[in-house]
Protein backbone atom coordinates (compact mmCIF):
# COMPACT_ATOMS: atom_id res chain seq x y z
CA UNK A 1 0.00 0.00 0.00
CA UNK A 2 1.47 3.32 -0.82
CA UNK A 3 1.63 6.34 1.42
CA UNK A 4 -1.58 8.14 0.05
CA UNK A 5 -3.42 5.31 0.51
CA UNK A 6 -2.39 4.67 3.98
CA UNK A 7 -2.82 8.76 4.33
CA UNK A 8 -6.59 7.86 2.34
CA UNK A 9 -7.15 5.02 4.83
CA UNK A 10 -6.83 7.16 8.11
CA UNK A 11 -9.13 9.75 6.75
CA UNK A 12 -11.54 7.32 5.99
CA UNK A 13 -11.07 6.50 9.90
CA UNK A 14 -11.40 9.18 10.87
CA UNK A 15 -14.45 10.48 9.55
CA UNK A 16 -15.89 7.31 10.93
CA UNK A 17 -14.70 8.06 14.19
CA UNK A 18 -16.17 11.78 13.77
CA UNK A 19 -19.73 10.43 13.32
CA UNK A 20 -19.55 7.85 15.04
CA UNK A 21 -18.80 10.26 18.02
CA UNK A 22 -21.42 12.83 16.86
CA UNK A 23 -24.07 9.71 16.55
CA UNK A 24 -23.12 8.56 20.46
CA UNK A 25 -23.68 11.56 21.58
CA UNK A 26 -27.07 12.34 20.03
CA UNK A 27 -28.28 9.38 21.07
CA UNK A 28 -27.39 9.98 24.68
CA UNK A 29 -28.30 13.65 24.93
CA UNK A 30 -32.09 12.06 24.12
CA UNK A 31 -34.41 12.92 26.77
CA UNK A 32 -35.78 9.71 27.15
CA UNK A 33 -32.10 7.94 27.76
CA UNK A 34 -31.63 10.92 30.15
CA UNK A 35 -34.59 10.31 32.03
CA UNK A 36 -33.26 6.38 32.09
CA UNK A 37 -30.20 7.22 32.83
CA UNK A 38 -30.77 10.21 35.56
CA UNK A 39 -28.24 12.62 33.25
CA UNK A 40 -29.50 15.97 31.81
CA UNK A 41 -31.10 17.54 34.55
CA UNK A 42 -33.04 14.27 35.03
CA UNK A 43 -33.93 12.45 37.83
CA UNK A 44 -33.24 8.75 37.29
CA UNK A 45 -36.64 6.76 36.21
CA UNK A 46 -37.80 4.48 38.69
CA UNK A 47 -38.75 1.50 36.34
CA UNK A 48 -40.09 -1.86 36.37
CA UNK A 49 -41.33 -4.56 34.62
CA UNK A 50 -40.63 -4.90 30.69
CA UNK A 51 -39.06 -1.45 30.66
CA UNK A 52 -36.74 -2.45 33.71
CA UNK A 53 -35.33 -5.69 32.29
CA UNK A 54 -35.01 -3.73 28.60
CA UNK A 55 -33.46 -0.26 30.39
CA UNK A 56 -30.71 -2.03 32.54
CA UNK A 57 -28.57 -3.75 29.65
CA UNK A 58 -29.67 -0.74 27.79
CA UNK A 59 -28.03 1.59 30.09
CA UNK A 60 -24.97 -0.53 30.14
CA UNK A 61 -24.82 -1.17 26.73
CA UNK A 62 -24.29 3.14 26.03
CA UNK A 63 -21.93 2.79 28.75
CA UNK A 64 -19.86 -0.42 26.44
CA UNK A 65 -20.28 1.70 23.19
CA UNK A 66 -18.53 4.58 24.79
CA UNK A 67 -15.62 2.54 26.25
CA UNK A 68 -15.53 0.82 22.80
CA UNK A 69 -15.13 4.17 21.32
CA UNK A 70 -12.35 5.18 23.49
CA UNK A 71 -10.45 1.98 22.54
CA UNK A 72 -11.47 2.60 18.63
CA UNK A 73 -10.11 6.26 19.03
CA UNK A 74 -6.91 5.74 21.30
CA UNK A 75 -6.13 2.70 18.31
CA UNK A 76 -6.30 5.25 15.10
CA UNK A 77 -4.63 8.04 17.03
CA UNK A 78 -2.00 5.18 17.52
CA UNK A 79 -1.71 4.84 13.65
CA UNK A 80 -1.86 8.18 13.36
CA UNK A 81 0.70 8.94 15.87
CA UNK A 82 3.34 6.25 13.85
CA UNK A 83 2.31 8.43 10.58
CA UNK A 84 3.48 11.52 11.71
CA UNK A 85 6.83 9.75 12.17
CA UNK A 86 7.16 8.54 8.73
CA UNK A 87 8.97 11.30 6.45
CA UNK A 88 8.02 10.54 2.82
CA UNK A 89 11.49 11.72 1.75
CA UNK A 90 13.42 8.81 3.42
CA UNK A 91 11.52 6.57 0.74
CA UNK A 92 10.50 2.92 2.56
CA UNK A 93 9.65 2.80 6.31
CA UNK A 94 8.87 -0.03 8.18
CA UNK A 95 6.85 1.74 10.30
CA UNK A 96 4.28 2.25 7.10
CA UNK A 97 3.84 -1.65 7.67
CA UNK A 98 3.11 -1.10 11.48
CA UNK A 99 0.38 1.80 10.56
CA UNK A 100 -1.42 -0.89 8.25
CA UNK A 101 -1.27 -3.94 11.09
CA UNK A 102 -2.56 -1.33 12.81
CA UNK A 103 -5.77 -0.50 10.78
CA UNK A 104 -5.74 -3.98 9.54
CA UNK A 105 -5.06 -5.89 12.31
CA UNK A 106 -6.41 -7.37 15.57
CA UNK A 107 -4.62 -4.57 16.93
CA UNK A 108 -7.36 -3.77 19.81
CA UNK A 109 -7.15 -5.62 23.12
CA UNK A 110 -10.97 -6.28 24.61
CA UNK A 111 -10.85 -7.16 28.42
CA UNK A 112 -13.14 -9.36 29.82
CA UNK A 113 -14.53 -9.77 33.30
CA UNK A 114 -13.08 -12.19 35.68
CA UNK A 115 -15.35 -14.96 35.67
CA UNK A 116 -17.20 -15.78 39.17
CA UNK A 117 -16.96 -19.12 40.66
CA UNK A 118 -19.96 -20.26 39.06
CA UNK A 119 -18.57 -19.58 35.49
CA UNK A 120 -15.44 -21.47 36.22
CA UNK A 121 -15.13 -24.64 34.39
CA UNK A 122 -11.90 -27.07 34.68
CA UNK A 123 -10.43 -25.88 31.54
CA UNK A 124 -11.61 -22.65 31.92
CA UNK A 125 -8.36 -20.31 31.05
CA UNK A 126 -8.30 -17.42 33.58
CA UNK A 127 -7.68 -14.88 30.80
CA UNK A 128 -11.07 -13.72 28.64
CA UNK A 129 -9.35 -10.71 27.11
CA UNK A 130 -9.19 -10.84 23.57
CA UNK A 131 -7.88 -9.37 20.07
CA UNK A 132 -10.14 -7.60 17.56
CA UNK A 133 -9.74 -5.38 14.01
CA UNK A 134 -10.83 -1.88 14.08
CA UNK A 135 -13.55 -2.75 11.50
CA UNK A 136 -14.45 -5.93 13.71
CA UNK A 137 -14.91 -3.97 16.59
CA UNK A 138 -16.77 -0.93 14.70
CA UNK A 139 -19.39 -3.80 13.33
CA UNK A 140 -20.02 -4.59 16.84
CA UNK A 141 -20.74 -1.07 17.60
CA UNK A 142 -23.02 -0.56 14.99
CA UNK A 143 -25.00 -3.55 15.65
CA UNK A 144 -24.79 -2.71 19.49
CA UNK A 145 -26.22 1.01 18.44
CA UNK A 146 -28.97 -0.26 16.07
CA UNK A 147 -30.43 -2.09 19.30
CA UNK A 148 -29.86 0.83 21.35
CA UNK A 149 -31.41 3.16 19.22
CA UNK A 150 -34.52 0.93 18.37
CA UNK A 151 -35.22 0.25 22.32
CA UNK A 152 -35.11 3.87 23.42
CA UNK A 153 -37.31 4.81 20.57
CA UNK A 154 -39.72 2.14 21.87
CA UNK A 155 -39.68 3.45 24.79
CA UNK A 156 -40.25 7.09 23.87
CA UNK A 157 -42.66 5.65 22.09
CA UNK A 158 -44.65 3.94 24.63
CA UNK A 159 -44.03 7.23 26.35
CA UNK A 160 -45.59 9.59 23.73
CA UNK A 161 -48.30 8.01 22.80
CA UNK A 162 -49.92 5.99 25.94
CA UNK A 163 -51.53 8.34 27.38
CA UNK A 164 -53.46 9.52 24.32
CA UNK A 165 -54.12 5.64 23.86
CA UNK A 166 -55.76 5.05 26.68
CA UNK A 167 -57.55 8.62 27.33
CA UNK A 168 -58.90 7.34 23.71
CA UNK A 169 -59.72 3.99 25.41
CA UNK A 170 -61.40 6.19 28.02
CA UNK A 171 -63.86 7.74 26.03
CA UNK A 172 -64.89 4.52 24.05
CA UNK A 173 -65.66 2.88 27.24
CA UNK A 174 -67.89 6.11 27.99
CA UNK A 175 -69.96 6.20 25.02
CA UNK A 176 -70.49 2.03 24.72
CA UNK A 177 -71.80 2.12 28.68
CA UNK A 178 -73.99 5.02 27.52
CA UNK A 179 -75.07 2.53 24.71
CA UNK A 180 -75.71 0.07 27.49
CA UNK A 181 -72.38 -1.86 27.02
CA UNK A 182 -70.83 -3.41 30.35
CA UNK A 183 -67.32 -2.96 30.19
CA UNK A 184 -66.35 -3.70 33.86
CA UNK A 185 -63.78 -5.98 33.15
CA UNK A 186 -62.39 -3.64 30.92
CA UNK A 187 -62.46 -1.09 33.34
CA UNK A 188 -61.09 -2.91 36.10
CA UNK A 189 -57.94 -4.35 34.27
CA UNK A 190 -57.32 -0.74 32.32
CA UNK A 191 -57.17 1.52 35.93
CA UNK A 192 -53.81 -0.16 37.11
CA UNK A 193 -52.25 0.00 33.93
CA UNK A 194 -52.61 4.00 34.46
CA UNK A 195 -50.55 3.78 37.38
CA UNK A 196 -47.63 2.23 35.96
CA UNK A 197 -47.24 4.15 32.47
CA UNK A 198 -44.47 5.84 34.09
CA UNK A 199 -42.45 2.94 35.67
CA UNK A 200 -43.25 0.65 32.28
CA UNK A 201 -44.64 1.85 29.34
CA UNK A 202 -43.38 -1.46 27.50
CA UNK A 203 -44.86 -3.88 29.80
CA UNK A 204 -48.36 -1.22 29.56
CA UNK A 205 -48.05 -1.10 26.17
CA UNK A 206 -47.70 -4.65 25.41
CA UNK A 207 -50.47 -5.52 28.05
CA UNK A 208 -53.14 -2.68 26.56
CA UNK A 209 -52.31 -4.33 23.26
CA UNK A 210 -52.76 -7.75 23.99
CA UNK A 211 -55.47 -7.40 26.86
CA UNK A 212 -57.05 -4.28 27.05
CA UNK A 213 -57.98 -3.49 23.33
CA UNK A 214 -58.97 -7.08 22.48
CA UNK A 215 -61.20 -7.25 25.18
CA UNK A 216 -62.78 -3.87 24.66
CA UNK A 217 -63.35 -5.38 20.90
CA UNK A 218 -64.66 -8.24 21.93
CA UNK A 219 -67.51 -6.67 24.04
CA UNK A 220 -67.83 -4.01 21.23
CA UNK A 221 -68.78 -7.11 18.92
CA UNK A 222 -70.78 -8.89 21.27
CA UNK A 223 -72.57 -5.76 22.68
CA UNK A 224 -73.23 -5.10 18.48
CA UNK A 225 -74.40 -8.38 18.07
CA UNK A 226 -76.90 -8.45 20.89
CA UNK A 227 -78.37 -4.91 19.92
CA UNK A 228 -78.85 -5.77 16.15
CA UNK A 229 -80.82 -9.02 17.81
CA UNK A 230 -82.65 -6.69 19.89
CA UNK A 231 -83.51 -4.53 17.32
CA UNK A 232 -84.19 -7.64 14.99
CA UNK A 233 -86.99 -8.71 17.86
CA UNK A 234 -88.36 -5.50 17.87
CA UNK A 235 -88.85 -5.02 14.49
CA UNK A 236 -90.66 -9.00 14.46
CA UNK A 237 -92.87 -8.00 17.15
CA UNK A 238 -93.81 -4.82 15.35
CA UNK A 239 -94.56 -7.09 12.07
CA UNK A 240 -96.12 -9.55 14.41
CA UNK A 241 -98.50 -6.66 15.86
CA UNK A 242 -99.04 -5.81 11.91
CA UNK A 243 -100.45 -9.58 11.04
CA UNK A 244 -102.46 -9.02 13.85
CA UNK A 245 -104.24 -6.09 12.99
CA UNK A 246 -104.00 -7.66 8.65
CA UNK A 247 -105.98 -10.91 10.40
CA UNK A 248 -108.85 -8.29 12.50
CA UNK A 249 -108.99 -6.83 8.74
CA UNK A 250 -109.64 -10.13 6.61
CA UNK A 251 -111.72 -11.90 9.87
CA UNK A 252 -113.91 -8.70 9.33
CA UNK A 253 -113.88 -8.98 5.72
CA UNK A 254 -114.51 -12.62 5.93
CA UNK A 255 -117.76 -12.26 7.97
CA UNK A 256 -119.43 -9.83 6.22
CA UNK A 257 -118.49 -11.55 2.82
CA UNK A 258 -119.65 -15.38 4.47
CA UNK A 259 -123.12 -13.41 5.61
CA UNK A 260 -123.66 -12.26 2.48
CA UNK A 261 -123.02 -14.99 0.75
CA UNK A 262 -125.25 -17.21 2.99
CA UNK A 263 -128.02 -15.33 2.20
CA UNK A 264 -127.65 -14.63 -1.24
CA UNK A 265 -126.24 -18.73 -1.96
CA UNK A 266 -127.01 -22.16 -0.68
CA UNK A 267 -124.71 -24.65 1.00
CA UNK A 268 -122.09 -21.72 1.18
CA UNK A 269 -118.81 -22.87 3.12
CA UNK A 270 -118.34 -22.15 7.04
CA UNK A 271 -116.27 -19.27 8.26
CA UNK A 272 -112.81 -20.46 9.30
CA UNK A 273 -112.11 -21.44 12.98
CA UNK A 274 -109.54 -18.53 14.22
CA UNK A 275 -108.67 -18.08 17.58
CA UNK A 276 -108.05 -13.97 17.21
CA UNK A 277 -108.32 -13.49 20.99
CA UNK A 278 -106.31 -15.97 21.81
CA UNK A 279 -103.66 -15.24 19.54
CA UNK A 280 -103.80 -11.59 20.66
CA UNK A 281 -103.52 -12.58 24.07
CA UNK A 282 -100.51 -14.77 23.39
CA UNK A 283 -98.70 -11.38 21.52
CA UNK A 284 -99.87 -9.38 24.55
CA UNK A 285 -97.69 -11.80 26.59
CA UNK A 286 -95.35 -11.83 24.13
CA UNK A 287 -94.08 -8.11 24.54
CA UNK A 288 -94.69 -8.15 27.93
CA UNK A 289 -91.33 -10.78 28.34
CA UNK A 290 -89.61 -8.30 25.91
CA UNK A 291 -89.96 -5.64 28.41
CA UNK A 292 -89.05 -7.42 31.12
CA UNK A 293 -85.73 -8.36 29.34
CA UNK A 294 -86.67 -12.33 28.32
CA UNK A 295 -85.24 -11.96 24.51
CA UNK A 296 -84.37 -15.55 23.75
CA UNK A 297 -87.94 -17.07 25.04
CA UNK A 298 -89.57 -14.42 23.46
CA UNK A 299 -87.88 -14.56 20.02
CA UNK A 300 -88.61 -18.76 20.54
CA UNK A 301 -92.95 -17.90 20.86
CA UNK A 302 -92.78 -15.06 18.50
CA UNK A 303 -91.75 -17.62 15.67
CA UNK A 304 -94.21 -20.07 17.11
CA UNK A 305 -96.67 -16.92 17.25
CA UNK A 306 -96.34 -15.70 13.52
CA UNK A 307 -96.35 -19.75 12.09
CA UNK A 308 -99.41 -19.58 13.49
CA UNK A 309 -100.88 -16.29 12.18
CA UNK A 310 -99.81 -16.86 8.81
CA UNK A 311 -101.66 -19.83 8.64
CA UNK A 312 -104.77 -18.16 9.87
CA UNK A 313 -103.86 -15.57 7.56
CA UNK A 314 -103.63 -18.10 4.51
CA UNK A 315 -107.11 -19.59 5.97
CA UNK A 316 -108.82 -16.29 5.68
CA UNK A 317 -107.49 -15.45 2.38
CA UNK A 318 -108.82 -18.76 1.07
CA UNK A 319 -112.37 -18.31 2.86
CA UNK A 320 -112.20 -14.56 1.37
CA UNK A 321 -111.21 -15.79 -2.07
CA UNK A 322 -113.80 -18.51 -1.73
CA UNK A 323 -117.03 -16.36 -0.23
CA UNK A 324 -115.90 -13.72 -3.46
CA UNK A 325 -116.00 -16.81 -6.25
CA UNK A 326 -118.92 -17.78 -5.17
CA UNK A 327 -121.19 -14.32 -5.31
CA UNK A 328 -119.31 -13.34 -8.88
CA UNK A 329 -120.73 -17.21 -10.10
CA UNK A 330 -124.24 -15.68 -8.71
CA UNK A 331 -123.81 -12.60 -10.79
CA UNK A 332 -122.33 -14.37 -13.58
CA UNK A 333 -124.92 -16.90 -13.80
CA UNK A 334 -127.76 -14.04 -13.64
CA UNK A 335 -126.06 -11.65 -16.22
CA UNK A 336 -125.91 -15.13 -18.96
CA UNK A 337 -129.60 -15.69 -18.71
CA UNK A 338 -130.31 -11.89 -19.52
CA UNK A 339 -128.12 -12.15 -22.50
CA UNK A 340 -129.29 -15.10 -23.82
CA UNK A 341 -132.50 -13.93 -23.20
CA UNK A 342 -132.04 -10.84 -25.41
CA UNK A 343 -130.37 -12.81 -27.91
CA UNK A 344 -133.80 -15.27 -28.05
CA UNK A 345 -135.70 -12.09 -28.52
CA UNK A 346 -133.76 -10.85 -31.11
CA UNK A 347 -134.16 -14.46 -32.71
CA UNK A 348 -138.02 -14.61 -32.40
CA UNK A 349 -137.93 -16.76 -29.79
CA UNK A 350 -139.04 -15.56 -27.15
CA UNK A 351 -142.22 -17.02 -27.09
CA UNK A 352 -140.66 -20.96 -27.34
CA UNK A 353 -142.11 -23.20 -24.50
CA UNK A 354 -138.42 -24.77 -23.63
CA UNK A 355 -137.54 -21.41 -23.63
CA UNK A 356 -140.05 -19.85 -21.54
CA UNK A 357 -139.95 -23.18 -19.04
CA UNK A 358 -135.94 -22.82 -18.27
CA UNK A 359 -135.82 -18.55 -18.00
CA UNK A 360 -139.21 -18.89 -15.78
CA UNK A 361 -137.60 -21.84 -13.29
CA UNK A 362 -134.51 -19.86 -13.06
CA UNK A 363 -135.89 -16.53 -12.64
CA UNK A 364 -137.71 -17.92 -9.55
CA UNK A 365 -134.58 -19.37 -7.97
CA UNK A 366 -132.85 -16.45 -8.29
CA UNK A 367 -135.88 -14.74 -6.82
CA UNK A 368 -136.05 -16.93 -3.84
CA UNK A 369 -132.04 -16.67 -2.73
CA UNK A 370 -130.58 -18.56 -0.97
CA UNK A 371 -129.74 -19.54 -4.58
CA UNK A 372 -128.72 -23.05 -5.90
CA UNK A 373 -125.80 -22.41 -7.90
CA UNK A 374 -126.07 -26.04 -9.23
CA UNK A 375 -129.52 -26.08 -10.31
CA UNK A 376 -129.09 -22.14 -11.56
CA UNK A 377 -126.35 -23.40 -13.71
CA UNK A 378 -128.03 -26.38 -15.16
CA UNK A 379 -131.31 -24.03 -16.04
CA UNK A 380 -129.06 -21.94 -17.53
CA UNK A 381 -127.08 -24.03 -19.36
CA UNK A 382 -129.51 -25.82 -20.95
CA UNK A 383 -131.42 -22.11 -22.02
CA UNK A 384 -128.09 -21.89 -24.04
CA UNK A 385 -127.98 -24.83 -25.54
CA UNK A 386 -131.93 -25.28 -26.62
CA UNK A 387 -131.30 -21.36 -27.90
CA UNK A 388 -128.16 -22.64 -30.17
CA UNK A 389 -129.99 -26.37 -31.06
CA UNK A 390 -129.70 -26.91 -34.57
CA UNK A 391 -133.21 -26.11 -36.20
């Protein structure tokens, strides 16, 4: 290696060491490390928990990067210190070789701790001090910072943003109880948390994560659940109260229709057996046991309740349908003998015995109502077919 490139090579060194140093102390002159640490003005944190068993190696692991430094630094201004003897002029110097072992080499000596008595083994060796590069050592460092840097941030973190998280929390505790949500349990595990933000905001935050907010979901969804089936039974026993008041309507409808049609037709069909009373009793009872807070026995009769209506429903419909066929075959029936009776005038035959014998038998049944439909139709059928008899 030539002498610019050595010259090239401490640069490079140094400008590592120069933001290296800039980067340590940034990262210490954070509040939160201060307030960890009890530098800055600070008083030290009293911690515990997560944040404890995190803070401690933490704390010594700013306090290794530092020392690390030192040995780093004290090793370039070593090389640097050999440089400065080397005059370019004198052409080769071995001491150009010693810079590069230097920069090169395992030139850094790490000292371990002496082990206790329970670390000592039978081969143990009593000396854990070892050699490293400068770049060996400066990998460590960087990987020792990375974790550094990425733990205090969690804790500032945790820090920042906890108390907004759970004063959050707070309020959508507030407005599901004013829903009528219970969230006791919720309540009762999220008060002691508030206590300890301070101490350990990575054991709160994990636990409010884990715990709190699932929970709080959970009876969210639940709470949901329940009041869409509460509404869901209210809306059935406000459709149930409509087939009531639809089956008062056709049992109306199908009484005057069935006394009408018993008068005006023989052998009409009874009116249907429906117990409306009793069925309105049994809906009475049925929101009664809603108010009184009895959802899943109630939503149980209400099905059997509206099985039941529709088919009285469907039995009134038919009678209605049934009571109406009948008195438009009355009407029919009556309206076909006027016509053909016009259409034997208009033929001359008006005055034909057959005729005269079939209009004048059905003209007095439907005179004398009840009316046979039966007989009416036969009279009237065989008017039509005497009126369009081959002659």
């Amino acid at each position: 290696m030539t002498l610019n490139e050595l010259d090239q090579l401490l640069l490079d060194w140094q400008r590592k060491l120069d933001l290296a140093g800039q980067n340590l102390l940034t990262l210490q002159n954070l509040p939160t490390y201060q307030r960890l640490a009890g530098e800055g003005g600070f008083c030290k944190a009293t911690l515990s928990g997560l944040t404890a068993k995190v803070a401690e190696p933490m704390l010594q692991s700013m306090h290794d990067l530092f020392q690390q430094y030192d040995l780093l630094a004290q090793t370039i201004d070593r090389a640097l210190f050999l440089r400065r003897q080397i005059n370019p002029l004198w052409g080769s110097d071995p001491r150009q070789q010693n810079v590069l072992d230097i920069l090169q080499g395992k030139s850094i000596h790490i000292a371990q701790a002496e082990l206790s008595v329970a670390q000592i083994g039978l081969l143990s060796h009593p000396d854990q001090s070892y050699f490293v590069t400068p770049t060996s050592l400066l990998t460590t460092m960087q990987a020792t910072f990375d974790w550094l840097r990425d733990q205090l941030l969690a804790i500032d973190q945790a820090w920042e943003n906890l108390e907004p998280k759970l004063l959050k929390v707070q309020d959508k505790i507030r407005a599901l109880e004013a829903e009528g949500a219970d969230l006791s349990l919720a309540k009762a595990q999220l008060l002691p948390l508030q206590d300890r933000v301070f101490a350990d905001p990575l054991g709160v935050e994990a636990e409010f994560e884990q715990q709190i907010l699932p929970l709080i979901e959970r009876v969210q969804q639940q709470f949901r659940q329940a009041k869409a089936a509460q509404q869901q039974l209210e809306a059935d026993l406000q459709q149930a109260r409509s087939q009531w008041r639809q089956l008062q309507t056709l049992d109306q409808q199908s009484r005057s229709l069935q006394a009408e049609a018993s008068q005006a037709i023989q052998a009409t069909p009874q009116q249907p057996s429906v117990q409306l009373v009793a069925l309105e009793q049994w809906l009475l009872r049925l929101e009664l046991r809603f108010l009184e807070g009895a959802k899943a026995a109630v939503r149980v009769g209400l099905q059997n309740w509206m099985q039941q209506a529709a088919q009285a429903i469907t039995s009134l419909e038919a009678a209605i349908s049934t009571q109406q066929l009948l008195l438009q075959q009355r009407q029919e029936l009556a309206g076909r003998l006027n016509a053909l009776q016009a259409k034997a005038a208009a033929r001359g035959l008006a005055g034909d015995g057959t005729l005269r014998h079939f209009a004048t038998e059905a003209g007095e049944i439907l005179a004398q109502p009840p009316v046979d439909l039966k007989s009416l139709e036969a009279l009237v059928g065989g008017y039509e077919r005497w009126l369009n008899r081959d002659r």
